[in-house]
Each structure stands twice: as structure tokens, then as C-alpha cells.
N, C-alpha and C. Protein backbone atom coordinates (compact mmCIF):
# COMPACT_ATOMS: atom_id res chain seq x y z
N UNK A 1 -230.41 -63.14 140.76
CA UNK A 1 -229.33 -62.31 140.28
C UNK A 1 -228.01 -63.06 140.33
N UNK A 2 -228.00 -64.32 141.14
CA UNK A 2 -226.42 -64.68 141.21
C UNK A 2 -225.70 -64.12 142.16
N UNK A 3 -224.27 -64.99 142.56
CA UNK A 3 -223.70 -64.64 143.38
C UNK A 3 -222.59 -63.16 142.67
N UNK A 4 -222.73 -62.45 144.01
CA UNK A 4 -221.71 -61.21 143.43
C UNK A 4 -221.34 -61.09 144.95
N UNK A 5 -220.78 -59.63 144.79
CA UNK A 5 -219.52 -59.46 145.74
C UNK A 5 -219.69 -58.21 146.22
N UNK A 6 -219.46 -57.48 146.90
CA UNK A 6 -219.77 -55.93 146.82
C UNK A 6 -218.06 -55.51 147.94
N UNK A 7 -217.57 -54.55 147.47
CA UNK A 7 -216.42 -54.26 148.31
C UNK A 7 -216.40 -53.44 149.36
N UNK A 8 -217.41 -52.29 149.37
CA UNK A 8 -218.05 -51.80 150.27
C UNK A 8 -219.60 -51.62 150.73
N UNK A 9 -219.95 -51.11 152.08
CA UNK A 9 -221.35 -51.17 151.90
C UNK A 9 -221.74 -50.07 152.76
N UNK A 10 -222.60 -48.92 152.34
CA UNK A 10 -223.03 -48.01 153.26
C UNK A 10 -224.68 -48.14 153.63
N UNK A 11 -224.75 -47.61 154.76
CA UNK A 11 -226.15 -47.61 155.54
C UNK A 11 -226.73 -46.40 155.13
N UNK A 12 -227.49 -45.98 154.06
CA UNK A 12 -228.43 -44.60 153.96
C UNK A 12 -229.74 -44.71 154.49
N UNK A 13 -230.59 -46.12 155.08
CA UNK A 13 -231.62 -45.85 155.65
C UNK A 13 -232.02 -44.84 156.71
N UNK A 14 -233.52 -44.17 156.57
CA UNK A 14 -233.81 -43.29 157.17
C UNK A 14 -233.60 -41.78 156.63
N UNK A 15 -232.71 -41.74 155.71
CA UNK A 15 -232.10 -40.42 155.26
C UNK A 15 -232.32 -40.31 154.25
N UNK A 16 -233.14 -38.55 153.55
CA UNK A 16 -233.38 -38.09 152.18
C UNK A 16 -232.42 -37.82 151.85
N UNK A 17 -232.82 -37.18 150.55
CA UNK A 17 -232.23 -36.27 149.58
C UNK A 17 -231.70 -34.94 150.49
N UNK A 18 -230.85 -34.73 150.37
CA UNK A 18 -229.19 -35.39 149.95
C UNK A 18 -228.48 -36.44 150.58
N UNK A 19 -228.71 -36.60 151.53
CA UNK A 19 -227.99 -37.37 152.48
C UNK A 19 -227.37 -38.38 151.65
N UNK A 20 -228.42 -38.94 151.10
CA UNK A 20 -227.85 -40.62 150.27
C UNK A 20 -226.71 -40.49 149.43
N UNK A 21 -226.56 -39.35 148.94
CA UNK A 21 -225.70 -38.86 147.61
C UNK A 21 -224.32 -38.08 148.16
N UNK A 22 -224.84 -37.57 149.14
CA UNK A 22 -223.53 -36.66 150.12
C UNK A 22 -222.66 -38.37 150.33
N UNK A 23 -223.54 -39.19 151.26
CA UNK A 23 -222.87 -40.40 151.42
C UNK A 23 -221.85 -41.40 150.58
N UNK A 24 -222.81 -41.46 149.38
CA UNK A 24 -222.36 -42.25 148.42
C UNK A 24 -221.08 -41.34 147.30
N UNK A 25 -221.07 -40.33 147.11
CA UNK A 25 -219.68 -39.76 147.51
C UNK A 25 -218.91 -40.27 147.54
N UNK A 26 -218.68 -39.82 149.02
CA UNK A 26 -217.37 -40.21 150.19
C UNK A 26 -217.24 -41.45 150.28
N UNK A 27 -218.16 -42.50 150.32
CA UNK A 27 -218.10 -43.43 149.92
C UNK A 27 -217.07 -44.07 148.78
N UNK A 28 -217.49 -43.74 147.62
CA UNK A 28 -217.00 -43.91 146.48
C UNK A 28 -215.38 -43.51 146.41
N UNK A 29 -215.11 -42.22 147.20
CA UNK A 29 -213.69 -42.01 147.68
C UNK A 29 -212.92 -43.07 148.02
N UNK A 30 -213.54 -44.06 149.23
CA UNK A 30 -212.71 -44.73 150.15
C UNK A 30 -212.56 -46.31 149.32
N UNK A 31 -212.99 -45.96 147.98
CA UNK A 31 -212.51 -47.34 147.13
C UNK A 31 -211.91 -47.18 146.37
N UNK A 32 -211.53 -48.13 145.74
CA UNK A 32 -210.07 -48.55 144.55
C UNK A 32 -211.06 -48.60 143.11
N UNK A 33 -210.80 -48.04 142.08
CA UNK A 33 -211.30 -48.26 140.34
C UNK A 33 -211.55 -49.49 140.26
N UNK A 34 -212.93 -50.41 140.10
CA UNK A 34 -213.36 -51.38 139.94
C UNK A 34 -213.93 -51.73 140.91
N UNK A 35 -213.67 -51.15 141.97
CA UNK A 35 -214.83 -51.88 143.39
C UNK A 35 -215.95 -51.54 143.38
N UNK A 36 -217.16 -52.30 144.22
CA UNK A 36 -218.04 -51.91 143.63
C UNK A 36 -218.62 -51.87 145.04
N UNK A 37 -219.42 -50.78 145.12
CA UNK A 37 -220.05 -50.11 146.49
C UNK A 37 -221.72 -50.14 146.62
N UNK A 38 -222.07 -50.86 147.45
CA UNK A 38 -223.71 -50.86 147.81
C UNK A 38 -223.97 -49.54 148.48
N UNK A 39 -225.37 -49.20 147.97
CA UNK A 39 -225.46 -48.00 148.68
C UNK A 39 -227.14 -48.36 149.72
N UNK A 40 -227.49 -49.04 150.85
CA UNK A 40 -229.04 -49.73 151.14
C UNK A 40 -229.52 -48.22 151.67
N UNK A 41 -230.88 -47.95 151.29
CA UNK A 41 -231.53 -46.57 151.00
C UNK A 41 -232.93 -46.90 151.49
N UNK A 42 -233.44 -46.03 152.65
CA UNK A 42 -235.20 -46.41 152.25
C UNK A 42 -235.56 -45.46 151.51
N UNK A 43 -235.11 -44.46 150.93
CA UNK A 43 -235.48 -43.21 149.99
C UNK A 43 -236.32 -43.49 149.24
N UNK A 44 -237.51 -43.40 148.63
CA UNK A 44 -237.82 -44.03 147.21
C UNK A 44 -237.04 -43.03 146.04
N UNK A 45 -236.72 -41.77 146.65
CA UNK A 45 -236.00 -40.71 145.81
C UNK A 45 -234.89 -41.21 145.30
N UNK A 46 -234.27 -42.31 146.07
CA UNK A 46 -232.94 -42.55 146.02
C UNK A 46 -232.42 -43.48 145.03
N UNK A 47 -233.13 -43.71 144.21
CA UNK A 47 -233.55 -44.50 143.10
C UNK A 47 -233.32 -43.72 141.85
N UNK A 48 -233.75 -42.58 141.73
CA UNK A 48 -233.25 -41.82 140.44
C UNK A 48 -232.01 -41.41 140.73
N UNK A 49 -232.10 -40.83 141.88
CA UNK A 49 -230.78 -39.76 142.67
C UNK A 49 -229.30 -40.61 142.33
N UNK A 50 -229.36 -41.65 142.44
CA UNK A 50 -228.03 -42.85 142.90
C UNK A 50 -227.24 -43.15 141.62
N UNK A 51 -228.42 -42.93 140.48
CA UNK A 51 -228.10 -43.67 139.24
C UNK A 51 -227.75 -42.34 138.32
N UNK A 52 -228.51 -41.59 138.71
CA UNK A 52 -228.09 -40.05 138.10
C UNK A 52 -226.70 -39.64 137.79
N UNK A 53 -226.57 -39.74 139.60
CA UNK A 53 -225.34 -39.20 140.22
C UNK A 53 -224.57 -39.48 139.26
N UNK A 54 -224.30 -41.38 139.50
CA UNK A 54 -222.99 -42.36 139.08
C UNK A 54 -223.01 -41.76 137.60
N UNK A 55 -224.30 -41.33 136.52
CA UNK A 55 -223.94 -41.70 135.29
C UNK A 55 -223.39 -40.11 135.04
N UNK A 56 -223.83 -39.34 136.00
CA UNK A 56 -223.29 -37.85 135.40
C UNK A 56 -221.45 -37.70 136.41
N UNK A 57 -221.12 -38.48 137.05
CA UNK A 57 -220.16 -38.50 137.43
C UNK A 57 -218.83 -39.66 136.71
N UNK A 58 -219.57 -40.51 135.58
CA UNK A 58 -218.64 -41.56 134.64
C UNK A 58 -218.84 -42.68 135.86
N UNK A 59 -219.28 -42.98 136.45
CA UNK A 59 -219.52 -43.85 137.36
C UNK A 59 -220.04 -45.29 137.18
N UNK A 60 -219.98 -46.46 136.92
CA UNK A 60 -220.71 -47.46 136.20
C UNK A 60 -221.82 -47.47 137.08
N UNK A 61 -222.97 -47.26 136.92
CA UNK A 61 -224.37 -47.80 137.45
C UNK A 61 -224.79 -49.28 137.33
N UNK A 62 -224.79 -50.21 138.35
CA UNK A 62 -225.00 -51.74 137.94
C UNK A 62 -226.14 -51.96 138.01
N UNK A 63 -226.88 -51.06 139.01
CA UNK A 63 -228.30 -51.54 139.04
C UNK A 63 -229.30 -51.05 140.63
N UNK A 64 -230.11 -51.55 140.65
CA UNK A 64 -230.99 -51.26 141.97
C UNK A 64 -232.02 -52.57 142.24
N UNK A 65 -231.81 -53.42 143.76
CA UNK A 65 -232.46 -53.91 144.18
C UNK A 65 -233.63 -53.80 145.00
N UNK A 66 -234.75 -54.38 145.06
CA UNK A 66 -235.88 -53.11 146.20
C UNK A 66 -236.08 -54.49 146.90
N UNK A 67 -236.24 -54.48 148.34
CA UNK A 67 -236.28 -55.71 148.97
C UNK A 67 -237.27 -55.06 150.24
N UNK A 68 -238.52 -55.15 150.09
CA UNK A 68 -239.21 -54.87 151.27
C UNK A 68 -238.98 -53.12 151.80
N UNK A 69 -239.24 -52.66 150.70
CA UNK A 69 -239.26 -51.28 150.99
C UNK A 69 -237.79 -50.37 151.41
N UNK A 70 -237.05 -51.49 150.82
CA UNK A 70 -235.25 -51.18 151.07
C UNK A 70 -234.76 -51.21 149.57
N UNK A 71 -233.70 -50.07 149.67
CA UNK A 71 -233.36 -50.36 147.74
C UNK A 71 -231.95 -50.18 148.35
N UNK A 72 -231.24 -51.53 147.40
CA UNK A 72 -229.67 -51.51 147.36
C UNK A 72 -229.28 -51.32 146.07
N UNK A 73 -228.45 -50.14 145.74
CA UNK A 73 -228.26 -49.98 144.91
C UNK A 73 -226.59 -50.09 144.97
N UNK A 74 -226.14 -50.16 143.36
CA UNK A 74 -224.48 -50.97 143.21
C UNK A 74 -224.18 -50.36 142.13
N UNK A 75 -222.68 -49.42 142.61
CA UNK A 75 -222.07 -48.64 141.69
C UNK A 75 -220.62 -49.49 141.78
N UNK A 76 -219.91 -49.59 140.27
CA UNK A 76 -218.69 -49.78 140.26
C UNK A 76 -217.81 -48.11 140.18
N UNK A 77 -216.89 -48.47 140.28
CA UNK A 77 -216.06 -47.16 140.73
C UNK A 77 -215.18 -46.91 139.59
N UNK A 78 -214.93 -46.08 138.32
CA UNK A 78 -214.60 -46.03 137.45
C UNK A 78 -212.91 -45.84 137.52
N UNK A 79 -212.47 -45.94 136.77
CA UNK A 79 -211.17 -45.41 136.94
C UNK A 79 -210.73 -44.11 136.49
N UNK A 80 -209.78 -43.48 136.66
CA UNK A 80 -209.54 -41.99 136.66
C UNK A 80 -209.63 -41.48 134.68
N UNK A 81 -209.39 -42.34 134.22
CA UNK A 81 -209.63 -41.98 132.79
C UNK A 81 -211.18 -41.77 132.18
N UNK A 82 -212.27 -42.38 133.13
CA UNK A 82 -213.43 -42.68 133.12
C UNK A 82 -214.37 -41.61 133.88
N UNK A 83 -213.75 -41.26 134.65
CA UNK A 83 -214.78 -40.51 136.01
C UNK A 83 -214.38 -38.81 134.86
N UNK A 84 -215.98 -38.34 135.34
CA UNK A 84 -216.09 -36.86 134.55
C UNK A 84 -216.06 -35.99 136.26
N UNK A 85 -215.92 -35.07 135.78
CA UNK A 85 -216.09 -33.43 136.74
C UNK A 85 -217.64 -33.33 137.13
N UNK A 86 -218.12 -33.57 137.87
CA UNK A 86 -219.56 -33.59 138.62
C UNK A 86 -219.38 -31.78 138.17
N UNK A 87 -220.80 -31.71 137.41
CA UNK A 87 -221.09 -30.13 137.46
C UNK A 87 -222.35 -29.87 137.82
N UNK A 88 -222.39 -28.43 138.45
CA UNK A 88 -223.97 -28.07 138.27
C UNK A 88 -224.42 -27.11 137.37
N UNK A 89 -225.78 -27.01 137.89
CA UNK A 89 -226.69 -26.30 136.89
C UNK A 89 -226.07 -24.94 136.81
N UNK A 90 -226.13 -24.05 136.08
CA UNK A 90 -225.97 -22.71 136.35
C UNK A 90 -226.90 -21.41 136.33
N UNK A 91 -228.34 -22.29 135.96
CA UNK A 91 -229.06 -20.48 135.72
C UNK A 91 -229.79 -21.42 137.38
N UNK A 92 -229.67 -20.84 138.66
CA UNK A 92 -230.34 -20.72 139.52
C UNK A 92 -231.17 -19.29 140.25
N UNK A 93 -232.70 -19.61 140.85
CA UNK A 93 -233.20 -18.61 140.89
C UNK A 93 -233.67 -19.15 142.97
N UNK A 94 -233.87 -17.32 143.34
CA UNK A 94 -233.95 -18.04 144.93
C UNK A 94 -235.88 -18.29 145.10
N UNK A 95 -235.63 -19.10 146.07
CA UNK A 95 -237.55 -18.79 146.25
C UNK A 95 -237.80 -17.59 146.23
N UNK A 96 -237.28 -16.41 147.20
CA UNK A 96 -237.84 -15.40 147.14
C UNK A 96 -238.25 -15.03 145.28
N UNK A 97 -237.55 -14.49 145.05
CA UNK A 97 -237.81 -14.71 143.30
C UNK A 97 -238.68 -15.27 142.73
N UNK A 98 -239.15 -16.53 142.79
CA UNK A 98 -239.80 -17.85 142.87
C UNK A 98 -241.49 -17.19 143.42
N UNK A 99 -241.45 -16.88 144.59
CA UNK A 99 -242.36 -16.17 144.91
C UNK A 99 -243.15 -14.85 144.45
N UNK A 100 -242.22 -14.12 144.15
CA UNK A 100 -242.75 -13.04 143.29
C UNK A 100 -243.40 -13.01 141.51
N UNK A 101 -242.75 -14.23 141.70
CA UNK A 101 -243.19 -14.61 140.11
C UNK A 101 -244.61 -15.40 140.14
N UNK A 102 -245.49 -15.75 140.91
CA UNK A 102 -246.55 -16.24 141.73
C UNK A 102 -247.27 -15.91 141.09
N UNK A 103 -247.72 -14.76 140.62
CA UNK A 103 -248.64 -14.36 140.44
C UNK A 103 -249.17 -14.23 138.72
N UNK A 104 -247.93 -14.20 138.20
CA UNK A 104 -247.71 -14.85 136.85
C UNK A 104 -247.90 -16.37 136.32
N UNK A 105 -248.26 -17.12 137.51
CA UNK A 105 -248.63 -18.73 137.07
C UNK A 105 -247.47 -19.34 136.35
N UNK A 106 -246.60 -19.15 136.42
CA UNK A 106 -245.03 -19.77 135.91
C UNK A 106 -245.61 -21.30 136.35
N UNK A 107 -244.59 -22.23 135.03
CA UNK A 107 -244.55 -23.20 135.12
C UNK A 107 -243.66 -23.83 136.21
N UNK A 108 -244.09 -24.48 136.94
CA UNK A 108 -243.39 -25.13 138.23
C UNK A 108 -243.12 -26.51 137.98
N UNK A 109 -242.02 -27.31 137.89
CA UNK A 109 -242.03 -29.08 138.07
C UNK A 109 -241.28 -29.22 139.29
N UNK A 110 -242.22 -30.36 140.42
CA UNK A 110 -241.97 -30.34 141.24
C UNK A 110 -241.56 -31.67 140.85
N UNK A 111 -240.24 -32.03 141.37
CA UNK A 111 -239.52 -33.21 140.82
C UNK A 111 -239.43 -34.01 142.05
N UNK A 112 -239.92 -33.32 143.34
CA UNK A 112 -239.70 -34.74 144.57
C UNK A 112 -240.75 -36.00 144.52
N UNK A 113 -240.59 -36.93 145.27
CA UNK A 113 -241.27 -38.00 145.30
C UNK A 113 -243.01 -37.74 145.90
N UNK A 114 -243.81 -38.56 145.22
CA UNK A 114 -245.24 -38.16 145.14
C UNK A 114 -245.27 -37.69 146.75
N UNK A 115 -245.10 -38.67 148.30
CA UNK A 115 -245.44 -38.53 149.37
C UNK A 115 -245.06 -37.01 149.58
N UNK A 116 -243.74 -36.63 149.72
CA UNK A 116 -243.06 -35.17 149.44
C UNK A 116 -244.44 -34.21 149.21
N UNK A 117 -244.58 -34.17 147.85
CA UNK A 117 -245.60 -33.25 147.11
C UNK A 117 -247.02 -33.38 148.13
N UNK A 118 -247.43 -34.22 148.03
CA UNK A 118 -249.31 -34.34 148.73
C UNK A 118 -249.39 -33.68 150.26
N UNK A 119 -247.62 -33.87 150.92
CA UNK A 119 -247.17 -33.07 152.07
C UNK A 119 -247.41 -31.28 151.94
N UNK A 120 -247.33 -30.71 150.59
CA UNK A 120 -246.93 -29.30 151.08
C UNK A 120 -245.99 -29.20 149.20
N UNK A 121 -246.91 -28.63 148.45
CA UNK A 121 -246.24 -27.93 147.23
C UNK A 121 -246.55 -26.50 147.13
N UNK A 122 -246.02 -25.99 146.16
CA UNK A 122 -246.03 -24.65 145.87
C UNK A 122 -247.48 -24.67 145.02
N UNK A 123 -248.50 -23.39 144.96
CA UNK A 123 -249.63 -23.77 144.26
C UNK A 123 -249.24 -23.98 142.58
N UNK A 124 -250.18 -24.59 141.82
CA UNK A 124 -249.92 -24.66 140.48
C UNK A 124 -248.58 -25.22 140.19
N UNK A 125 -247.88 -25.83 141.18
CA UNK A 125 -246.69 -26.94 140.92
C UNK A 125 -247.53 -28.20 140.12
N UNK A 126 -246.74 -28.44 139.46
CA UNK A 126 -246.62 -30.07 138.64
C UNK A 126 -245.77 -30.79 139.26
N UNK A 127 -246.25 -32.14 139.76
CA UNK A 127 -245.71 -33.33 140.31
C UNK A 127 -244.80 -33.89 139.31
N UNK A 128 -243.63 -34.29 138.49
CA UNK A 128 -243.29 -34.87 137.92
C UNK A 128 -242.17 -35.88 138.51
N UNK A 129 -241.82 -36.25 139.36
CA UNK A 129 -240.53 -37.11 139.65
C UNK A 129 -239.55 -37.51 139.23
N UNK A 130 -238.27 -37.12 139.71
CA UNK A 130 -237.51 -37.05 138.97
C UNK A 130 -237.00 -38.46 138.51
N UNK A 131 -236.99 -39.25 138.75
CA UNK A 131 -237.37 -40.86 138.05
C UNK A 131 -238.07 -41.15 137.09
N UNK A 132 -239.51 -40.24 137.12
CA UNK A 132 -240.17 -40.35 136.07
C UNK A 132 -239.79 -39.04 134.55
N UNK A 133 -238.87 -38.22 134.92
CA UNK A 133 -238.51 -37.15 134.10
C UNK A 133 -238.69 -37.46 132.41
N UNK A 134 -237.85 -38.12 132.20
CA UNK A 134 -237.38 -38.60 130.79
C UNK A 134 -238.71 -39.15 130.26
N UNK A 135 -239.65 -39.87 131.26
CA UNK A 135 -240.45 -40.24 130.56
C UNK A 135 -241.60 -39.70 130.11
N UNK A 136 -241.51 -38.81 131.03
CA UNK A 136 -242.65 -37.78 130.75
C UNK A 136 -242.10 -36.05 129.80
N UNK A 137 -240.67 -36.64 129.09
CA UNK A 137 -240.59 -35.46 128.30
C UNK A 137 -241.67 -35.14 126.75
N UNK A 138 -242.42 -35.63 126.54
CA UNK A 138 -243.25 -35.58 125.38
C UNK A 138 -244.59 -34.50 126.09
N UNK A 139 -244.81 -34.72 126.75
CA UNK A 139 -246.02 -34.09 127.69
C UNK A 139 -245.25 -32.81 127.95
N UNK A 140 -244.17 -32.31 128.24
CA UNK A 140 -243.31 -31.47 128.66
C UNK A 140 -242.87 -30.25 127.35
N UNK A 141 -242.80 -31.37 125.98
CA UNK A 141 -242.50 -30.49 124.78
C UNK A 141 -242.92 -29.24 124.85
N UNK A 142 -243.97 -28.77 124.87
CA UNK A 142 -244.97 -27.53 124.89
C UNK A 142 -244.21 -26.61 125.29
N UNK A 143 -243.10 -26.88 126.78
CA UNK A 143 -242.61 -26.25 127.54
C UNK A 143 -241.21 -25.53 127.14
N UNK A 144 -240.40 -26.12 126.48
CA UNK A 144 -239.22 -25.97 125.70
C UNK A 144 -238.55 -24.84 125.36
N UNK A 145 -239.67 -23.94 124.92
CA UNK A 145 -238.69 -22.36 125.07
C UNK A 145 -239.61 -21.35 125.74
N UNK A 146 -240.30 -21.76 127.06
CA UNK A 146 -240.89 -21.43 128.25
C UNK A 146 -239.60 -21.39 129.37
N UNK A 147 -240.08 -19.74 130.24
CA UNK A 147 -240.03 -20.25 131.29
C UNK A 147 -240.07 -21.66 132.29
N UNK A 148 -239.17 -22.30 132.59
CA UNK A 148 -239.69 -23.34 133.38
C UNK A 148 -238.75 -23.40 134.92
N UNK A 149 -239.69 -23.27 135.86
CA UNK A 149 -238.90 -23.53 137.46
C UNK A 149 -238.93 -24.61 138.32
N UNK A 150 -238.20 -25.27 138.10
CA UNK A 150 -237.86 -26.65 138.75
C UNK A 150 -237.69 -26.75 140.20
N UNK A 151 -238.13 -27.48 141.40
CA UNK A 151 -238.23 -27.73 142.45
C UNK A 151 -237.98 -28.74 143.34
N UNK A 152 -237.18 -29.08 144.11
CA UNK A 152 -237.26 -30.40 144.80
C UNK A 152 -237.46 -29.78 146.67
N UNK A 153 -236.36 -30.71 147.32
CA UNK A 153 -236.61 -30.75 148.83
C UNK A 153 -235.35 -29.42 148.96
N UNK A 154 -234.11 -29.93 148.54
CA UNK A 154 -232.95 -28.90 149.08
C UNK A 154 -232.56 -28.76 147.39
N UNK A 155 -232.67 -28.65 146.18
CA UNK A 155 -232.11 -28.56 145.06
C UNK A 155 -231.18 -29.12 144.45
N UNK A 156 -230.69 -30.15 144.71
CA UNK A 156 -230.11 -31.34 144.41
C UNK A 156 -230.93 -32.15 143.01
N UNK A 157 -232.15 -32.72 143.44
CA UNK A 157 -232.65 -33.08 142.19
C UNK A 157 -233.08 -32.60 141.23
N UNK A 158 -233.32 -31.03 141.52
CA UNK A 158 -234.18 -30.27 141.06
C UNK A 158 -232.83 -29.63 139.90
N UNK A 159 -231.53 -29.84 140.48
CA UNK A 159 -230.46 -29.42 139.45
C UNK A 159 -230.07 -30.43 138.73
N UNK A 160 -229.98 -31.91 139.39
CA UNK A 160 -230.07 -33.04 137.70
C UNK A 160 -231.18 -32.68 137.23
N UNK A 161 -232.18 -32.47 137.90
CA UNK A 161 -233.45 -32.26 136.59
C UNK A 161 -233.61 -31.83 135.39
N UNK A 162 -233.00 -30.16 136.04
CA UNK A 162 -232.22 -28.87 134.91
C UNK A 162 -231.41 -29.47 134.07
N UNK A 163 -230.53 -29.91 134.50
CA UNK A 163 -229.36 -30.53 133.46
C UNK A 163 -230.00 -31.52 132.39
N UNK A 164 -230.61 -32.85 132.68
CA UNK A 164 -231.44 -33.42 132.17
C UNK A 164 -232.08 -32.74 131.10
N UNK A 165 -233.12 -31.65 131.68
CA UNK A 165 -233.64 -30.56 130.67
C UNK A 165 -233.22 -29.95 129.59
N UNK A 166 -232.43 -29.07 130.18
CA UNK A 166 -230.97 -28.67 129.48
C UNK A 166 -230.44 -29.29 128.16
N UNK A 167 -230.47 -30.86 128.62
CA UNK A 167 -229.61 -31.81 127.36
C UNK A 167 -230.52 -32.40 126.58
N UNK A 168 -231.77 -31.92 126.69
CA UNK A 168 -232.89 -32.29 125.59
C UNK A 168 -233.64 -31.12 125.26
N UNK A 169 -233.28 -30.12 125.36
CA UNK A 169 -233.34 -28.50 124.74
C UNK A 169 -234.79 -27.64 125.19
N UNK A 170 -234.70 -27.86 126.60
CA UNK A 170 -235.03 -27.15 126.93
C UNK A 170 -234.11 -25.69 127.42
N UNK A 171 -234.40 -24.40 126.65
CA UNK A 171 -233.47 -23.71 126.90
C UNK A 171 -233.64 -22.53 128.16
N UNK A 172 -234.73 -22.66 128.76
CA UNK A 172 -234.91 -21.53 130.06
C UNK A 172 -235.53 -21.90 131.14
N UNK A 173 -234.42 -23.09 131.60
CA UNK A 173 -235.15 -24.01 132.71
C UNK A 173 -233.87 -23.07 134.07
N UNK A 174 -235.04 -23.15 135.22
CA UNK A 174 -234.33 -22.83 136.59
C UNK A 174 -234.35 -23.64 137.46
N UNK A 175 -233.21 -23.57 138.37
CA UNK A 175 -233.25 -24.24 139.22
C UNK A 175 -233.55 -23.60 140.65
N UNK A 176 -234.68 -23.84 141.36
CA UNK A 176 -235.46 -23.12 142.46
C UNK A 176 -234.49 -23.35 143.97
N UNK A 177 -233.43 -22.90 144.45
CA UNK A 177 -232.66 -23.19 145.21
C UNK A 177 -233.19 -22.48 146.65
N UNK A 178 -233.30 -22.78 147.82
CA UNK A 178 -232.94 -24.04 148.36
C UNK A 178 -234.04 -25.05 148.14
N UNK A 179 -234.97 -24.54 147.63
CA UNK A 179 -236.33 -25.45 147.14
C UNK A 179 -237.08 -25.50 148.46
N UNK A 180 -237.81 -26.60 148.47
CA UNK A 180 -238.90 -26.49 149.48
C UNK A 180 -238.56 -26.61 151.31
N UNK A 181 -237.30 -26.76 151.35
CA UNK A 181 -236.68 -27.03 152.61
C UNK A 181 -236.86 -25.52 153.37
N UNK A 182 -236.22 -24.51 152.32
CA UNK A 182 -236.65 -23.05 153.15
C UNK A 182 -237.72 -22.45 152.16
N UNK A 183 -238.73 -22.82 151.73
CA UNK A 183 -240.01 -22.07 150.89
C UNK A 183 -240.85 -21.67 152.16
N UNK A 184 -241.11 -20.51 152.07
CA UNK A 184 -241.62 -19.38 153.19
C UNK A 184 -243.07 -18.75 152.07
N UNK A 185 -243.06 -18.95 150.87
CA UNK A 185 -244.32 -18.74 150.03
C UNK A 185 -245.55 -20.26 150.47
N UNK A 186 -246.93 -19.32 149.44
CA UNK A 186 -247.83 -19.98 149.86
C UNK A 186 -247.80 -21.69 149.58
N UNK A 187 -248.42 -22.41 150.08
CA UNK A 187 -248.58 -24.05 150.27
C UNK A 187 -249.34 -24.55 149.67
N UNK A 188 -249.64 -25.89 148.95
CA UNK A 188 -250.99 -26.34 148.64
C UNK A 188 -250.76 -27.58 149.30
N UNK A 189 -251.83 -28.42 149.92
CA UNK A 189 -251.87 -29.70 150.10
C UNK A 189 -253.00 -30.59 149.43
């Protein structure tokens, strides 16, 4: 890759979704327009999450290194003419809700990372990752003016997901809030 420079550098090892993104943030605060901030992650989540963030926030995304099960990832810091309004999703639904709808076989995409899922999903969830999203929108078409309830760990990914969705027309996508962190419905492993 060549020699480069990085102006700041934060420690996210050990820490999920959200943590990495809460971090990289505040992070991003404590620099000047053009600096450019490492973010080192053992997440494998933290890989879609990082690049998401930066591009739905005007953020330059430079890239992601994986070095022995470590990913450094490198955002430049846009300047104020550049940086957008971080928004979220807006049609959110609670598990409880989520739960009652169970019995109807609703479409579920469970957008956390494979280990996540094989731990403990909702039954009749779909594994899709949210890294792998975009690529698997052709398989997804079918779904488009369906019900669809989106899922992650705390709803963070599970609301870029929506948005994502959202901007390739899917028009009745939810976002399953707090997601699987407080899911008190049944389990599959």
C-alpha cells in the first residue's frame, strides 16, 4: 500500500456493534477536515458498519486493511461543505410486535455477522449480512413491495440496512428495534 500517515488512531478491538461506530464518531470530532483517522476493529461487522457510516455521513471512506484477524480501517474527515446530517430509518417496529407477527411467517433479514446468527436467531430469519446486502439484492427482488423485518444485535445495522433498502425501492421495510440484544421471543440455533 505505501507509505501513508494517519492523524489519529482509535482502539475498537474486542468491541461490537455499536461500539466501533459510537467510537469512530467522537473520534472523527476530535479532528481537523482532511485528517485521516484509523479505526483497528476485531469486529468482522465492522467492516460494512465503518464504511457505511463514513459514506452516509459525506465522510471519505479510504479503505479497510485485515491483518491477522484485525481490520484497520481509514476515514478522511470531510469538510463542513461535504459532511451530510447522519439520519435514521423511520418506520421502526418493537420485538414485541415482531413477535406477534410470528405466526404469520413474515419475512425476517437477519443482517448480523454469520457467528452472531448460528448463536441464537429468530425462527424463519434469513442470514443476509449486512456487507453482503447489495449483493444479494437480486435474490431479495421478490421482496420489494412485501412486508420485510430487518434485524441485527442492537439496530444499528439493521437501520443502514433499511435505508439501503429503502434507496433501492424497497417500500415496506422495518426496522426490528432493539433487535436481538433484548429479543425475549422464540430462538433457533
Amino acid at each position: 500500500m505505501g507509505a501513508y500517515t494517519v492523524d489519529k488512531s482509535i482502539d475498537c478491538k474486542g468491541l461490537s456493534c455499536p461500539m466501533p461506530i459510537v467510537r469512530t464518531k467522537k473520534a472523527v470530532e476530535d479532528i481537523q477536515a482532511g485528517e485521516v483517522l484509523e479505526v483497528v476493529a476485531t469486529d468482522p461487522g465492522s467492516v460494512a458498519d465503518v464504511k457505511s457510516w463514513a459514506t452516509r455521513t459525506g465522510h471519505q471512506f479510504l479503505g479497510t486493511i485485515e491483518e491477522e484477524g484485525t481490520f484497520k480501517h481509514y476515514i478522511r474527515k470531510s469538510g463542513v461543505n461535504e459532511v451530510k446530517v447522519e439520519t435514521s430509518y423511520p418506520h421502526v417496529m418493537t420485538n414485541e410486535e415482531l413477535v406477534e407477527k410470528l405466526a404469520e411467517k413474515p419475512i425476517i433479514l437477519d443482517v448480523r455477522e454469520p457467528m452472531e446468527y448460528a448463536f441464537g436467531h429468530i425462527p424463519g430469519a434469513v442470514l443476509v449480512p449486512f456487507g453482503q446486502l447489495e449483493e444479494c439484492l437480486t435474490e431479495l427482488e421478490s421482496h420489494k413491495d412485501q412486508d420485510v423485518y430487518v434485524v441485527c444485535r442492537m439496530g444499528n445495522r439493521s437501520d443502514m440496512a433499511c435505508q439501503l433498502l429503502a434507496d433501492k425501492g424497497f417500500t415496506r421495510v422495518k426496522n426490528v428495534v432493539p433487535g436481538m440484544s433484548g429479543w425475549s421471543g422464540p430462538v433457533e440455533k
